[in-house]
N, C-alpha and C. Protein backbone atom coordinates (compact mmCIF):
# COMPACT_ATOMS: atom_id res chain seq x y z
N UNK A 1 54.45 -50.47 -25.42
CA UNK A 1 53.14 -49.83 -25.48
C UNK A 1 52.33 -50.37 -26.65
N UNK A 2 53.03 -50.46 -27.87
CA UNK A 2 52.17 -51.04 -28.90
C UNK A 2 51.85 -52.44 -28.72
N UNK A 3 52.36 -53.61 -27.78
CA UNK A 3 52.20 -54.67 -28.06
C UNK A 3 51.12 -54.49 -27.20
N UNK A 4 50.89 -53.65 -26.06
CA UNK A 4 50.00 -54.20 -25.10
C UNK A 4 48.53 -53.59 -26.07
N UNK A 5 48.47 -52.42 -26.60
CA UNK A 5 47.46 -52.47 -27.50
C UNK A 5 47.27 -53.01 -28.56
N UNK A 6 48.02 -53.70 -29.17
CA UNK A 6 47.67 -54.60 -29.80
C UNK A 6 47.19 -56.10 -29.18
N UNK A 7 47.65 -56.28 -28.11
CA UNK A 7 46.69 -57.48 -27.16
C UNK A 7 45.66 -57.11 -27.10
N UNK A 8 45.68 -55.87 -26.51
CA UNK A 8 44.24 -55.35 -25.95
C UNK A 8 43.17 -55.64 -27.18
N UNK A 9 43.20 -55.24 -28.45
CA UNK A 9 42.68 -55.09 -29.62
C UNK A 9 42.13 -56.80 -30.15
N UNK A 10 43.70 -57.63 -30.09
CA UNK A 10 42.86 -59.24 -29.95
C UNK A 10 42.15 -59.85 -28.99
N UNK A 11 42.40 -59.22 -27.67
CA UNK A 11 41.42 -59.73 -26.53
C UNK A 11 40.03 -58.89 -27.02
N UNK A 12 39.89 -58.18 -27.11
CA UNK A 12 38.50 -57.73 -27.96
C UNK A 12 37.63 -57.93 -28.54
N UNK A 13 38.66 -58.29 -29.79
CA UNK A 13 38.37 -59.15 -31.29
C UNK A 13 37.59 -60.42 -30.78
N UNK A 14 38.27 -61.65 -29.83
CA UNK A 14 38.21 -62.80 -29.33
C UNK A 14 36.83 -62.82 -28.72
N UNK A 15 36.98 -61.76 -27.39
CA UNK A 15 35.42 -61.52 -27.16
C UNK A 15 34.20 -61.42 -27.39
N UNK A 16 34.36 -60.75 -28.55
CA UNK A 16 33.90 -60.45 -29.44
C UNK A 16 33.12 -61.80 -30.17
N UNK A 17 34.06 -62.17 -30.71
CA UNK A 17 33.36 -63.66 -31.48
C UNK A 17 32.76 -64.63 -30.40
N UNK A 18 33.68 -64.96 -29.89
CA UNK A 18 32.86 -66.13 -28.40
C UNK A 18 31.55 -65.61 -28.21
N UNK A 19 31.27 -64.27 -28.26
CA UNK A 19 29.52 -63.22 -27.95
C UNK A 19 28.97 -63.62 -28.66
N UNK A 20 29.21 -63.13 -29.85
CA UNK A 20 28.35 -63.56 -31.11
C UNK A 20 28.22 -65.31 -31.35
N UNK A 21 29.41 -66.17 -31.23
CA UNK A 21 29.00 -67.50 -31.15
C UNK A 21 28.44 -67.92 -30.35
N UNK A 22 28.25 -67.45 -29.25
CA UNK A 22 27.06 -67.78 -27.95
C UNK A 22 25.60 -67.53 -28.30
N UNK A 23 25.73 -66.12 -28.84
CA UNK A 23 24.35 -65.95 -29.49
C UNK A 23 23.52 -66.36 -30.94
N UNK A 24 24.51 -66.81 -31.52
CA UNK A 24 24.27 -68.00 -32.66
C UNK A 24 23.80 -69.14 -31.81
N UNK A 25 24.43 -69.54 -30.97
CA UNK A 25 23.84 -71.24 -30.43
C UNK A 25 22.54 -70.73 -29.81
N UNK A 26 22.62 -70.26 -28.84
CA UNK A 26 21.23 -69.90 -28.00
C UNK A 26 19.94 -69.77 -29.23
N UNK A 27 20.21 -68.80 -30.22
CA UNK A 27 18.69 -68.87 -31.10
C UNK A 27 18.40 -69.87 -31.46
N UNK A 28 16.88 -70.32 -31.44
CA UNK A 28 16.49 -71.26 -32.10
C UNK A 28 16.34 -71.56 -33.58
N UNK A 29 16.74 -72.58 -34.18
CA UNK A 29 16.54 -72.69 -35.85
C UNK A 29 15.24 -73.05 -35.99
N UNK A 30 14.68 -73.70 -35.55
CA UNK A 30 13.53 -73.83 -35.49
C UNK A 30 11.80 -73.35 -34.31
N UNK A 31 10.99 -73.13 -34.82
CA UNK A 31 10.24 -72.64 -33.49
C UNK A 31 8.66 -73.19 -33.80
N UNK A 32 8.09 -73.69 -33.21
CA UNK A 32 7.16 -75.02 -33.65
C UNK A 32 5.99 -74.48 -32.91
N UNK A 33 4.12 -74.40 -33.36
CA UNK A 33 3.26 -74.13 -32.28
C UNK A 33 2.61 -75.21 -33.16
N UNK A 34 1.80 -76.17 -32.00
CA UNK A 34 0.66 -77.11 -32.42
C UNK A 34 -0.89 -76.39 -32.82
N UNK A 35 -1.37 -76.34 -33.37
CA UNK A 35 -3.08 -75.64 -33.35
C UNK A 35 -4.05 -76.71 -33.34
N UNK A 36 -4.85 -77.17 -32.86
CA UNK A 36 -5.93 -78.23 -32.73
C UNK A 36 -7.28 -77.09 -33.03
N UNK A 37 -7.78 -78.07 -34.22
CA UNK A 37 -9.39 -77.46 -34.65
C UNK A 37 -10.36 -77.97 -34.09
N UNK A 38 -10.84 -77.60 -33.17
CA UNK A 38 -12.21 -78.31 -32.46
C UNK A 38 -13.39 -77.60 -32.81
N UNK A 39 -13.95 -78.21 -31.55
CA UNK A 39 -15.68 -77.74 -31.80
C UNK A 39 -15.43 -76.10 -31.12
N UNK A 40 -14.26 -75.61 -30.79
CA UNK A 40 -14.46 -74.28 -29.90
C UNK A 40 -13.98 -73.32 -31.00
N UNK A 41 -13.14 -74.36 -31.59
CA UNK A 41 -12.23 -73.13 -32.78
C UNK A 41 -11.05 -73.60 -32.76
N UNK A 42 -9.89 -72.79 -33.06
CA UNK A 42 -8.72 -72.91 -32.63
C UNK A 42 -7.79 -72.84 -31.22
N UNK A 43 -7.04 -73.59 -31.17
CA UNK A 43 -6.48 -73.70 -29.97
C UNK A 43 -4.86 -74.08 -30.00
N UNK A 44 -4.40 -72.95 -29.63
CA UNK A 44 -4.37 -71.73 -29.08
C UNK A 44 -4.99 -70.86 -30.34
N UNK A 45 -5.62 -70.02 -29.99
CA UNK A 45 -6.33 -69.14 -30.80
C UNK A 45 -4.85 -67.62 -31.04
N UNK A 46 -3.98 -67.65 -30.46
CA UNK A 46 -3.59 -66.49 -30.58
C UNK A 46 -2.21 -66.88 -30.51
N UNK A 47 -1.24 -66.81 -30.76
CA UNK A 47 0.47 -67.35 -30.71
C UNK A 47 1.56 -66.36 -31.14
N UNK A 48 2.66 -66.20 -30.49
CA UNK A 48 3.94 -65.36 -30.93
C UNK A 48 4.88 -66.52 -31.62
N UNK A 49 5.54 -65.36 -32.83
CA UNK A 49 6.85 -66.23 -33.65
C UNK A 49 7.72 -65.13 -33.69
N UNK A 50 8.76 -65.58 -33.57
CA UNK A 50 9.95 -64.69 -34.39
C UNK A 50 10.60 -64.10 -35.26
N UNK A 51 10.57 -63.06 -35.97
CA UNK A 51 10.98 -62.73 -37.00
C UNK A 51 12.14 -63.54 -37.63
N UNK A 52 12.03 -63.88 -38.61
CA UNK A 52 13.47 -64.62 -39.61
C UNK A 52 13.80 -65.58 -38.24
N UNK A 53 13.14 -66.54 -38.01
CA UNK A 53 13.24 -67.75 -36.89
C UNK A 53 12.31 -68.68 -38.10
N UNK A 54 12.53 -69.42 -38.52
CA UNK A 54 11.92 -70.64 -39.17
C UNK A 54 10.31 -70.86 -38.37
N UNK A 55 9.32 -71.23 -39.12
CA UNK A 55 8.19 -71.48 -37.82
C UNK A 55 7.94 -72.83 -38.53
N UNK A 56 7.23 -73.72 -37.78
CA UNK A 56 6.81 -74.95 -38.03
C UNK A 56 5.43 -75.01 -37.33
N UNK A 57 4.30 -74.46 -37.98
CA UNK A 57 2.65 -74.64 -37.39
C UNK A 57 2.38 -75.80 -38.10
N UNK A 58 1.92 -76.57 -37.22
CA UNK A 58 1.18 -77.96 -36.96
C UNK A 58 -0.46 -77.96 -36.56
N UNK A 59 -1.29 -78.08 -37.89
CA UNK A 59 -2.46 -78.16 -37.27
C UNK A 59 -3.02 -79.12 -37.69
N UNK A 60 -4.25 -79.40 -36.74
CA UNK A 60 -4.96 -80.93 -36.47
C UNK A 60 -6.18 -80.85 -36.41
N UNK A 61 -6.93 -80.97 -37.15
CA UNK A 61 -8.81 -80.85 -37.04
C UNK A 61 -9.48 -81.74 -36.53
N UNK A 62 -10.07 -82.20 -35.17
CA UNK A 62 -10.57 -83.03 -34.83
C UNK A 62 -11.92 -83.01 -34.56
N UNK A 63 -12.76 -82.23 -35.23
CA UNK A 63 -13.85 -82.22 -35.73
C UNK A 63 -14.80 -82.07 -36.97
N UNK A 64 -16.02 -82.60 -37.54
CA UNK A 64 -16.81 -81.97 -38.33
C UNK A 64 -17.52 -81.17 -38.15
N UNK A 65 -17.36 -80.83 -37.06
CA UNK A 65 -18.67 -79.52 -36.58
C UNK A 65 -18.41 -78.43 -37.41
N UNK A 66 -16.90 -78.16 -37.75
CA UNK A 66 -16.96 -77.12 -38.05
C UNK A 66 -16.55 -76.22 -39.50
N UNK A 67 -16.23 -75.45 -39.72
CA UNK A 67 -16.16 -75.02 -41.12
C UNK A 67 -14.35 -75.26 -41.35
N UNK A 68 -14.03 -75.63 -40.48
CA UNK A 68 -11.87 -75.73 -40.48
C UNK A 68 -11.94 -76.30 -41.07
N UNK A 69 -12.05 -76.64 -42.17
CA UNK A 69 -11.41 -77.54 -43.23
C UNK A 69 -10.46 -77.49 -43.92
N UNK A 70 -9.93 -76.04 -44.35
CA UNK A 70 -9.09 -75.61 -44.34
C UNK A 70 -8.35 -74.30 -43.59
N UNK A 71 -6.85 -73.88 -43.83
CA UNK A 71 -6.41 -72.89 -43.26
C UNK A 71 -5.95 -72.12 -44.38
N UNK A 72 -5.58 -70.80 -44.18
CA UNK A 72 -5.54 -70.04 -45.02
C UNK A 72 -4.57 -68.92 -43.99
N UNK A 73 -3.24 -68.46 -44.36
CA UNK A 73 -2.74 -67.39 -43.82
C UNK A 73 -2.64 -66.42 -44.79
N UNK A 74 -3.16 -65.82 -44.99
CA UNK A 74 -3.28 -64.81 -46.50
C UNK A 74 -2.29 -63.71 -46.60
N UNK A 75 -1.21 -63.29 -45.31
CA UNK A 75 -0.04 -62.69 -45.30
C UNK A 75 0.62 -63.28 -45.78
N UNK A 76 0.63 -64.84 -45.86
CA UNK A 76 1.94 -65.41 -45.75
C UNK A 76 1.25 -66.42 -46.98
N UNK A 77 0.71 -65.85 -47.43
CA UNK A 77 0.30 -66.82 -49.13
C UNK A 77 -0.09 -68.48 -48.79
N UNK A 78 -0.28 -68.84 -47.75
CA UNK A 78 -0.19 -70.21 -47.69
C UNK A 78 -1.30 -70.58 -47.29
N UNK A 79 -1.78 -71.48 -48.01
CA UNK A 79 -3.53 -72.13 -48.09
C UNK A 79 -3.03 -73.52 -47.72
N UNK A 80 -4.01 -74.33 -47.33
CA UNK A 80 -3.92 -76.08 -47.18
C UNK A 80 -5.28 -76.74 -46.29
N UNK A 81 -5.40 -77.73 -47.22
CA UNK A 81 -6.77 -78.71 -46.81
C UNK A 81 -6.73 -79.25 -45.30
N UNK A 82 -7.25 -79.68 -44.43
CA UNK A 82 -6.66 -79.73 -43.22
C UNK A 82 -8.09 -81.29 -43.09
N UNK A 83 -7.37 -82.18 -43.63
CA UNK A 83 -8.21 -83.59 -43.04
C UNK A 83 -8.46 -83.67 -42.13
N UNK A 84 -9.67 -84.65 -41.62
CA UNK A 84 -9.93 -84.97 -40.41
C UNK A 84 -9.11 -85.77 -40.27
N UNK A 85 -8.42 -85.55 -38.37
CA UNK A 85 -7.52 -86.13 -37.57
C UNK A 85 -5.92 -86.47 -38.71
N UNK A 86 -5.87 -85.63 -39.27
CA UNK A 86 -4.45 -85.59 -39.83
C UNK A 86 -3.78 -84.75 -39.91
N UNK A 87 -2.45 -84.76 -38.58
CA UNK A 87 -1.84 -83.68 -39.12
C UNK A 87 -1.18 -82.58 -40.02
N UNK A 88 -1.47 -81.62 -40.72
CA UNK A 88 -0.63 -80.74 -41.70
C UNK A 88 0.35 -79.58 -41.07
N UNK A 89 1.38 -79.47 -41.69
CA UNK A 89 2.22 -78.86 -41.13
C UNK A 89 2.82 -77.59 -42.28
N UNK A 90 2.80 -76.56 -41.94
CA UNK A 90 2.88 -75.24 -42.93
C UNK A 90 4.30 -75.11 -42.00
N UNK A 91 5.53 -74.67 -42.95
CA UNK A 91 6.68 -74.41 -42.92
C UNK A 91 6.83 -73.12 -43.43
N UNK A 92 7.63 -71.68 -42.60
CA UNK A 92 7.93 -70.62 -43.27
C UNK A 92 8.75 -70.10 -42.50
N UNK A 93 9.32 -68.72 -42.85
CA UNK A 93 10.07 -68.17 -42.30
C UNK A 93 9.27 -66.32 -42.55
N UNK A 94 8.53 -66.15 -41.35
CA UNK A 94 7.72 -64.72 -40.81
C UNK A 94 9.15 -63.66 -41.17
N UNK A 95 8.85 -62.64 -42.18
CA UNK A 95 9.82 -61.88 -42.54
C UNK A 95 9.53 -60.35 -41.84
N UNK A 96 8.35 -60.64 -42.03
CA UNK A 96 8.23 -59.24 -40.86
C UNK A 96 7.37 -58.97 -39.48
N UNK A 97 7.68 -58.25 -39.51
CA UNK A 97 6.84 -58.42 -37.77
C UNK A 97 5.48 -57.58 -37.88
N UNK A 98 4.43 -58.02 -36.57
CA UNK A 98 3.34 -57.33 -37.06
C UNK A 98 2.01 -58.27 -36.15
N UNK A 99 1.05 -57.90 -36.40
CA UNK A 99 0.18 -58.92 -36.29
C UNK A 99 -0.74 -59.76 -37.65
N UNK A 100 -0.61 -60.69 -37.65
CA UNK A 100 -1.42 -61.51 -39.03
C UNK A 100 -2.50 -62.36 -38.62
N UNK A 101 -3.73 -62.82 -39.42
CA UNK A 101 -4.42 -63.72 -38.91
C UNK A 101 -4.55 -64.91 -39.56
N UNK A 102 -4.71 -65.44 -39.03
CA UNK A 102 -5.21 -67.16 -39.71
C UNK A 102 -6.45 -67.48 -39.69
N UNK A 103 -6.94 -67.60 -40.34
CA UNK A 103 -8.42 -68.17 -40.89
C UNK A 103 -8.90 -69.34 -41.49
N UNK A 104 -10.33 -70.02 -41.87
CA UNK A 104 -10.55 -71.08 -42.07
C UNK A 104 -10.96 -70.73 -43.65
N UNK A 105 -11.20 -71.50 -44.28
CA UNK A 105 -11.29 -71.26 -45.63
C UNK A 105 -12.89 -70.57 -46.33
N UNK A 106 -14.02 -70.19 -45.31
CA UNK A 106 -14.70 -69.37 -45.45
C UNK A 106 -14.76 -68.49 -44.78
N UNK A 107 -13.53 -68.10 -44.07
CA UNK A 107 -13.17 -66.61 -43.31
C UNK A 107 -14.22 -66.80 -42.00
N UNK A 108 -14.41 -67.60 -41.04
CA UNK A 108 -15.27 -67.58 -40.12
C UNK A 108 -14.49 -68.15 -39.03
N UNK A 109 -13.72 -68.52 -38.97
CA UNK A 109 -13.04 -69.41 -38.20
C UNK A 109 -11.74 -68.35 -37.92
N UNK A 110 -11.32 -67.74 -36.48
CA UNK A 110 -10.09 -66.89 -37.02
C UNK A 110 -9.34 -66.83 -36.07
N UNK A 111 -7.89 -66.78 -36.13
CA UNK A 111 -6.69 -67.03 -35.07
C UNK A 111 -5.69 -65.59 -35.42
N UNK A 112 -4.96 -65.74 -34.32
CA UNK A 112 -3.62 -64.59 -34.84
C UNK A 112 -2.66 -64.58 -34.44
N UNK A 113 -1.35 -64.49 -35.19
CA UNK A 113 -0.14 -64.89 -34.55
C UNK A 113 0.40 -63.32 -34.97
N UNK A 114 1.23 -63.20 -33.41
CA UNK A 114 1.86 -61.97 -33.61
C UNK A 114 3.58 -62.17 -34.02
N UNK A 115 3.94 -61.48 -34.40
CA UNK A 115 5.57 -61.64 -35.05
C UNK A 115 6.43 -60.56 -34.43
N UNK A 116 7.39 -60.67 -34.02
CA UNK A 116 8.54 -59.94 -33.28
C UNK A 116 9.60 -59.89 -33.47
């Protein structure tokens, strides 16, 4: 009787981990959205990330029309110059969930990424 509960208890255990190591591989370490600054604004203007998922936003200004010159996520402390036709890339890790916005560096220009 004790050995078979004690199997029972490592077949469990075993299960157990193989679950959780399945669901370690499946998440992504990384999670990446492109933004292109045009003459319309931003694009995609609106995007989901993952909580404690690494994000990698990539944005690209391919105009002077407009005031994007820079970006500014003011939740997430992170400002940067955004050249014409050069990509910049803001690296973080979204700690909480919520909705935040992204903006251009005279607040006229405005996007929002929601967090989950």
């Amino acid at each position: 009787m004790k050995e078979r509960i004690i199997c029972a208890a490592i077949t469990g255990l075993l299960t157990l981990f193989l679950l959780a190591d399945q669901a370690a591989i499946a998440k992504p370490r990384i999670q990446s959205v492109r933004i292109t600054i045009s003459e319309r604004g931003y694009e995609p203007a609106s995007f989901r990330l993952r909580k404690g998922v690494q994000a990698r936003l990539s944005f690209l200004r391919t105009t002077d029309a407009t005031c994007g010159k820079e970006i500014v996520l003011p939740d997430f402390n992170l400002r940067r110059a955004l050249p014409l036709n050069q990509e910049v890339v803001l690296t973080f890790i979204p700690t909480k969930g919520g909705t935040f916005s992204f903006v251009c560096g005279m607040n006229m220009l405005r996007g929002q990424l929601m967090v989950q």
